[in-house]
PDB file of N, CA and C in Angstrom:
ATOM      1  N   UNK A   1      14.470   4.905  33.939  1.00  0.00           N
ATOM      2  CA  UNK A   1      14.949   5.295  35.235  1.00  0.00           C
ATOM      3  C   UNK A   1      14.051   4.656  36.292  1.00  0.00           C
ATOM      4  N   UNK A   2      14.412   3.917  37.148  1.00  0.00           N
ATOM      5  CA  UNK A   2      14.368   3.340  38.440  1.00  0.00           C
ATOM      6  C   UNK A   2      13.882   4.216  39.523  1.00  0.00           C
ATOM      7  N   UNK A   3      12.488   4.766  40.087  1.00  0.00           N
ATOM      8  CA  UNK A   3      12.679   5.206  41.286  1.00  0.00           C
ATOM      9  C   UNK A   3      12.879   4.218  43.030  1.00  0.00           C
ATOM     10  N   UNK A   4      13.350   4.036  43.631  1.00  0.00           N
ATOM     11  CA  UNK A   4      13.266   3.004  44.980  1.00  0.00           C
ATOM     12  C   UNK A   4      13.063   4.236  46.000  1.00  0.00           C
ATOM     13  N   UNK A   5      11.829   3.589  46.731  1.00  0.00           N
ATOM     14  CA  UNK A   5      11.258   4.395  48.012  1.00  0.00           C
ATOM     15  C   UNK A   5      11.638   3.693  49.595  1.00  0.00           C
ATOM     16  N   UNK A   6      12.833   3.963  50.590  1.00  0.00           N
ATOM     17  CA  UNK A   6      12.135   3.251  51.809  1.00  0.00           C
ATOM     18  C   UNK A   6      11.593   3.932  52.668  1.00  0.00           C
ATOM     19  N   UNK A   7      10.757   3.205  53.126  1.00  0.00           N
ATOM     20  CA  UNK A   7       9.684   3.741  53.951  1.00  0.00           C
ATOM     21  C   UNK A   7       9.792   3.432  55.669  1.00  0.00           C
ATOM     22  N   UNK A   8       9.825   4.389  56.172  1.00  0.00           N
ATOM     23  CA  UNK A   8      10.087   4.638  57.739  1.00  0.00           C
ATOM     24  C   UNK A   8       8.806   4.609  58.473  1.00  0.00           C
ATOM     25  N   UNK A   9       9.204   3.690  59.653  1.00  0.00           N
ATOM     26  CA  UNK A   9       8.293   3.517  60.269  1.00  0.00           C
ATOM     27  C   UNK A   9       7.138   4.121  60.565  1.00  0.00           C
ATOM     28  N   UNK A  10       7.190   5.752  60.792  1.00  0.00           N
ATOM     29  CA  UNK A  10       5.918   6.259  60.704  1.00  0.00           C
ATOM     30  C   UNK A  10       5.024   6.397  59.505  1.00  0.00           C
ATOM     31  N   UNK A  11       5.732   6.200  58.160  1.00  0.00           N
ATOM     32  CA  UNK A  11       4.868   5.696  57.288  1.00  0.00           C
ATOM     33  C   UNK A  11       3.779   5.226  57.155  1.00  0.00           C
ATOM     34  N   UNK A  12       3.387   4.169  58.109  1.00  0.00           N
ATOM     35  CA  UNK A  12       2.285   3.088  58.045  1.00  0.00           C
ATOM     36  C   UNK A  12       1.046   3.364  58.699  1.00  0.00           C
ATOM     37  N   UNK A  13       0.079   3.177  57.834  1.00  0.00           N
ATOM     38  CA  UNK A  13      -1.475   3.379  58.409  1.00  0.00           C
ATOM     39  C   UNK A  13      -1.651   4.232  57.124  1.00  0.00           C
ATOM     40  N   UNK A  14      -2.373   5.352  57.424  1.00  0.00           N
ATOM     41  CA  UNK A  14      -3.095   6.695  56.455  1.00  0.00           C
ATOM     42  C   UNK A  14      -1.991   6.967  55.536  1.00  0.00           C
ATOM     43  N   UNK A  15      -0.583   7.666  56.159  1.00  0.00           N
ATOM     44  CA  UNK A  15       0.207   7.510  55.034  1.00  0.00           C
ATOM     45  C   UNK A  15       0.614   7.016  53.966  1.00  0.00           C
ATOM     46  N   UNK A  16       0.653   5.452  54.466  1.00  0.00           N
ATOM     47  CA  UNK A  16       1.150   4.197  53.150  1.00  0.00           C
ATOM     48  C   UNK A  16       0.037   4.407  52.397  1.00  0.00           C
ATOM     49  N   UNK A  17      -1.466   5.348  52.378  1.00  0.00           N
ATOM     50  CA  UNK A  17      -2.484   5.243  51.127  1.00  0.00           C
ATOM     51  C   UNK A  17      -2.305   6.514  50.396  1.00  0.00           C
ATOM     52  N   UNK A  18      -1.510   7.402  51.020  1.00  0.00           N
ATOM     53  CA  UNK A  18      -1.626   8.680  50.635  1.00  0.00           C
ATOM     54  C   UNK A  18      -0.357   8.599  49.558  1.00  0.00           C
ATOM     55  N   UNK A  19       0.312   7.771  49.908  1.00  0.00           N
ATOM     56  CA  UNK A  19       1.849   7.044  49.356  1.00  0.00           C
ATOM     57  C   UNK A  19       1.759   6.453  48.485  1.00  0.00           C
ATOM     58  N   UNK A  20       0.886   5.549  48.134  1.00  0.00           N
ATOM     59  CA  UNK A  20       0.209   4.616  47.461  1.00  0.00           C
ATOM     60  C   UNK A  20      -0.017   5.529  46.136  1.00  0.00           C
ATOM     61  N   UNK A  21      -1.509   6.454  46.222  1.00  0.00           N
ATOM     62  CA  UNK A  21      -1.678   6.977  45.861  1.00  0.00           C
ATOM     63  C   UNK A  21      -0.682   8.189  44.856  1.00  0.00           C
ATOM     64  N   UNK A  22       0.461   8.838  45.158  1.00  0.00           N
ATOM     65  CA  UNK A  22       0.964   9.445  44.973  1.00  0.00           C
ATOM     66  C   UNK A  22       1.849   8.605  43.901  1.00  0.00           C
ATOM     67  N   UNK A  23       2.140   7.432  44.495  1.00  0.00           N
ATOM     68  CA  UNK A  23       3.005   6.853  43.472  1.00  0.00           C
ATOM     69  C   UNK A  23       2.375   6.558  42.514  1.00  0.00           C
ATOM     70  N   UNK A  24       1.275   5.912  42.575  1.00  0.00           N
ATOM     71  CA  UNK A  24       0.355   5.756  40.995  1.00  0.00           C
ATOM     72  C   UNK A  24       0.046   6.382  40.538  1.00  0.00           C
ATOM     73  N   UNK A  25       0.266   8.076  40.610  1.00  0.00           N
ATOM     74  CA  UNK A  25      -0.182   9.198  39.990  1.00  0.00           C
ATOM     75  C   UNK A  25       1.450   9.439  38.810  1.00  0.00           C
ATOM     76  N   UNK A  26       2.278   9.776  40.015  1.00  0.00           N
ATOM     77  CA  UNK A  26       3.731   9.393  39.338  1.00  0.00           C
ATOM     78  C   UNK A  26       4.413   8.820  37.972  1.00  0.00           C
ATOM     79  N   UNK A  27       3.710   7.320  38.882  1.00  0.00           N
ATOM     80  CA  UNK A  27       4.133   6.178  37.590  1.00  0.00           C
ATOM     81  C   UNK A  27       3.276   6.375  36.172  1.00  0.00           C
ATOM     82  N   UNK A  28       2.168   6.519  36.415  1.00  0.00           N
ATOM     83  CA  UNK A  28       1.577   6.615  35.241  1.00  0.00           C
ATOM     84  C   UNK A  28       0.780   7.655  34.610  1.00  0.00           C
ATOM     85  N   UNK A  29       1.732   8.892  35.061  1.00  0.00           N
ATOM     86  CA  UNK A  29       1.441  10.679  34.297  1.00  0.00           C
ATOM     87  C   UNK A  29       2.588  11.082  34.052  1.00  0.00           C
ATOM     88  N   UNK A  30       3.997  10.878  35.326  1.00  0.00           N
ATOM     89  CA  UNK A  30       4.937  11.290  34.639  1.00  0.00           C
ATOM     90  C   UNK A  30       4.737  12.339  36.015  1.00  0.00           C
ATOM     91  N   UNK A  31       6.243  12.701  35.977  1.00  0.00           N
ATOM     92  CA  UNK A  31       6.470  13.724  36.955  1.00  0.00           C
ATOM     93  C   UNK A  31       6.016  15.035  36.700  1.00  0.00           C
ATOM     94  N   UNK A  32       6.412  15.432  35.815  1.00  0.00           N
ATOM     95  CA  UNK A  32       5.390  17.509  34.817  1.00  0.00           C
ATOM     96  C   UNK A  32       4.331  17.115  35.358  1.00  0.00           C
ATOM     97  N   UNK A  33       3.703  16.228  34.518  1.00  0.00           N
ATOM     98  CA  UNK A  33       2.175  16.050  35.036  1.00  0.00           C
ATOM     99  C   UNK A  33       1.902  16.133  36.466  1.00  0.00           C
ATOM    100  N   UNK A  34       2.067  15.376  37.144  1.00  0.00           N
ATOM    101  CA  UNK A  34       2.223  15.459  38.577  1.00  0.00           C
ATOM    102  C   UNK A  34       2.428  16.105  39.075  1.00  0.00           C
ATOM    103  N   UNK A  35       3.290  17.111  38.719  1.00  0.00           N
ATOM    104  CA  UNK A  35       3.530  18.772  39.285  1.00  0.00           C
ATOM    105  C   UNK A  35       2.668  19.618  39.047  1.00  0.00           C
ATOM    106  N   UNK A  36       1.877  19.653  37.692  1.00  0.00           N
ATOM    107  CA  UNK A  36       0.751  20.201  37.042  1.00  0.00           C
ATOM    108  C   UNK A  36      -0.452  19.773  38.087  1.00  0.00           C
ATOM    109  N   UNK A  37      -1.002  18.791  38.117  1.00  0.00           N
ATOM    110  CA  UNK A  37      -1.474  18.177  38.810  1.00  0.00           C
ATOM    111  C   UNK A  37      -1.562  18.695  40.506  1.00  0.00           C
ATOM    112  N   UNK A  38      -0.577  18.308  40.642  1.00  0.00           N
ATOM    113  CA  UNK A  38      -0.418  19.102  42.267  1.00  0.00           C
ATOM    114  C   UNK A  38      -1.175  20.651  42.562  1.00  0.00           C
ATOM    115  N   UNK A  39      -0.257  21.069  42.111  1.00  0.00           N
ATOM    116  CA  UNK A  39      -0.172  22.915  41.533  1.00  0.00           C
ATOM    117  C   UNK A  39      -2.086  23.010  41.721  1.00  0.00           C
ATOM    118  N   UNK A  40      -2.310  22.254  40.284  1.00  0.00           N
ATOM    119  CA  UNK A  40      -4.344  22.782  40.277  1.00  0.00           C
ATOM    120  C   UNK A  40      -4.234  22.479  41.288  1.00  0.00           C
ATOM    121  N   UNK A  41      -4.698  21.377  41.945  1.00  0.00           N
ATOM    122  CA  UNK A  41      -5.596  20.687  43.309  1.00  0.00           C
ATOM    123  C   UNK A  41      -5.386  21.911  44.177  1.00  0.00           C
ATOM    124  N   UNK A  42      -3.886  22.489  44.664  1.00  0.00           N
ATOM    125  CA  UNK A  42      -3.296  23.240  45.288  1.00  0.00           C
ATOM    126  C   UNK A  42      -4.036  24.762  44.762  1.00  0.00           C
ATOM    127  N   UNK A  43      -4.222  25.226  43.936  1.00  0.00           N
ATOM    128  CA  UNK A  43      -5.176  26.380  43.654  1.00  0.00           C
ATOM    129  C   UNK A  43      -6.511  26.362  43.997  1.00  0.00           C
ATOM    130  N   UNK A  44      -7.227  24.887  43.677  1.00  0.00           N
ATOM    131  CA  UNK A  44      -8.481  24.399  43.489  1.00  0.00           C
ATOM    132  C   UNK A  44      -8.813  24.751  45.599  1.00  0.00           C
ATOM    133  N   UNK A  45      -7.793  24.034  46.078  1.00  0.00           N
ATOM    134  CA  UNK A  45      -8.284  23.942  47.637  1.00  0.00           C
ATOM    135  C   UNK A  45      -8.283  25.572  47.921  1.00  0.00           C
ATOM    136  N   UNK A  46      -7.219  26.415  47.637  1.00  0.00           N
ATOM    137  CA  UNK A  46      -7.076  27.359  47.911  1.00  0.00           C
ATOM    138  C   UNK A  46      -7.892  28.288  47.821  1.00  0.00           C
ATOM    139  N   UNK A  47      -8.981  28.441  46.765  1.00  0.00           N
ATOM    140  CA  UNK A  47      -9.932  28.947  45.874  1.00  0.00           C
ATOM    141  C   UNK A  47     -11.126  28.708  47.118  1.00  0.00           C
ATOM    142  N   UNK A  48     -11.226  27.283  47.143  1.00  0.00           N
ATOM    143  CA  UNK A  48     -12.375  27.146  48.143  1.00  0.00           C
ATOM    144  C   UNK A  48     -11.859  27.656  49.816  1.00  0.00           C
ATOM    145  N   UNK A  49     -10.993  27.385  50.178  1.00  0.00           N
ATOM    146  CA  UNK A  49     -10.685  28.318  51.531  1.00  0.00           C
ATOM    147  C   UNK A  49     -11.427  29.513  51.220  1.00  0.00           C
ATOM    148  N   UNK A  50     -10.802  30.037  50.190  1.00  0.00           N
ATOM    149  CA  UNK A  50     -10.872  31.608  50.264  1.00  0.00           C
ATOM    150  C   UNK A  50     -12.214  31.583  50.253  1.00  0.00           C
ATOM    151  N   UNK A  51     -13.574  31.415  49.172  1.00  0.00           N
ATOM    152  CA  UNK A  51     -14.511  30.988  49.439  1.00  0.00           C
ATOM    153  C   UNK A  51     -14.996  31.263  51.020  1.00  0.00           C
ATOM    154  N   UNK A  52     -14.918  29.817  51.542  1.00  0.00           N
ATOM    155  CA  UNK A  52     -15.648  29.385  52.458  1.00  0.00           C
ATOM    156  C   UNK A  52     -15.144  30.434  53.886  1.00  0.00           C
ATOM    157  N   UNK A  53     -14.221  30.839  54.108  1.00  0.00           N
ATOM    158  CA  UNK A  53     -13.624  31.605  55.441  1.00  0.00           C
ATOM    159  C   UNK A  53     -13.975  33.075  55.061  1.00  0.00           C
ATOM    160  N   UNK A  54     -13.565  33.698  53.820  1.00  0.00           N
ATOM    161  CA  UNK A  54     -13.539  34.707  53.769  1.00  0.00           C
ATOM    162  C   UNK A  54     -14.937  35.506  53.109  1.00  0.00           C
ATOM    163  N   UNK A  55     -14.976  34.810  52.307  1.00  0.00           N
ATOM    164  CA  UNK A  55     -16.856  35.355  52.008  1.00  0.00           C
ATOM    165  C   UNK A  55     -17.738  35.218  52.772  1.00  0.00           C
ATOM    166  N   UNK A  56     -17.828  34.588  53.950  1.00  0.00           N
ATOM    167  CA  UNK A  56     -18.894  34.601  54.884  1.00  0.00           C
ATOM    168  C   UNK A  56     -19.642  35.338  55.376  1.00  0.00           C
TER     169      UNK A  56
END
C-alpha cells in the first residue's frame, strides 16, 4: 500500500521536520507501532507535566 502526502503551504519551515520525522517513524515501524509509540511519548510528557506543575 502506497501512502501520497500533499503538502500545503503552511507546511514549510519547522513543520516539513516534524513531517519528515513522522514519516520515517511510519515507514519503518508500521502504523500499531506508531500509535504505540505516540500513546507512550503522550503519557511520558504527561507524567512530567504532572510532575513539574503540580508537585511543586
Amino acid at each position: 500500500m502506497k501512502y501520497e502526502f500533499e503538502r500545503k503551504p503552511w507546511e514549510y519551515g519547522l513543520l516539513s521536520i516534524r513531517f519528515r520525522i513522522n514519516y520515517w517513524f511510519l515507514r519503518h515501524i508500521g502504523i500499531v507501532a506508531f500509535g504505540v509509540l505516540a500513546a507512550l511519548i503522550g503519557t511520558f510528557v504527561t507524567a512530567l507535566v504532572y510532575e513539574w506543575f503540580l508537585l511543586k
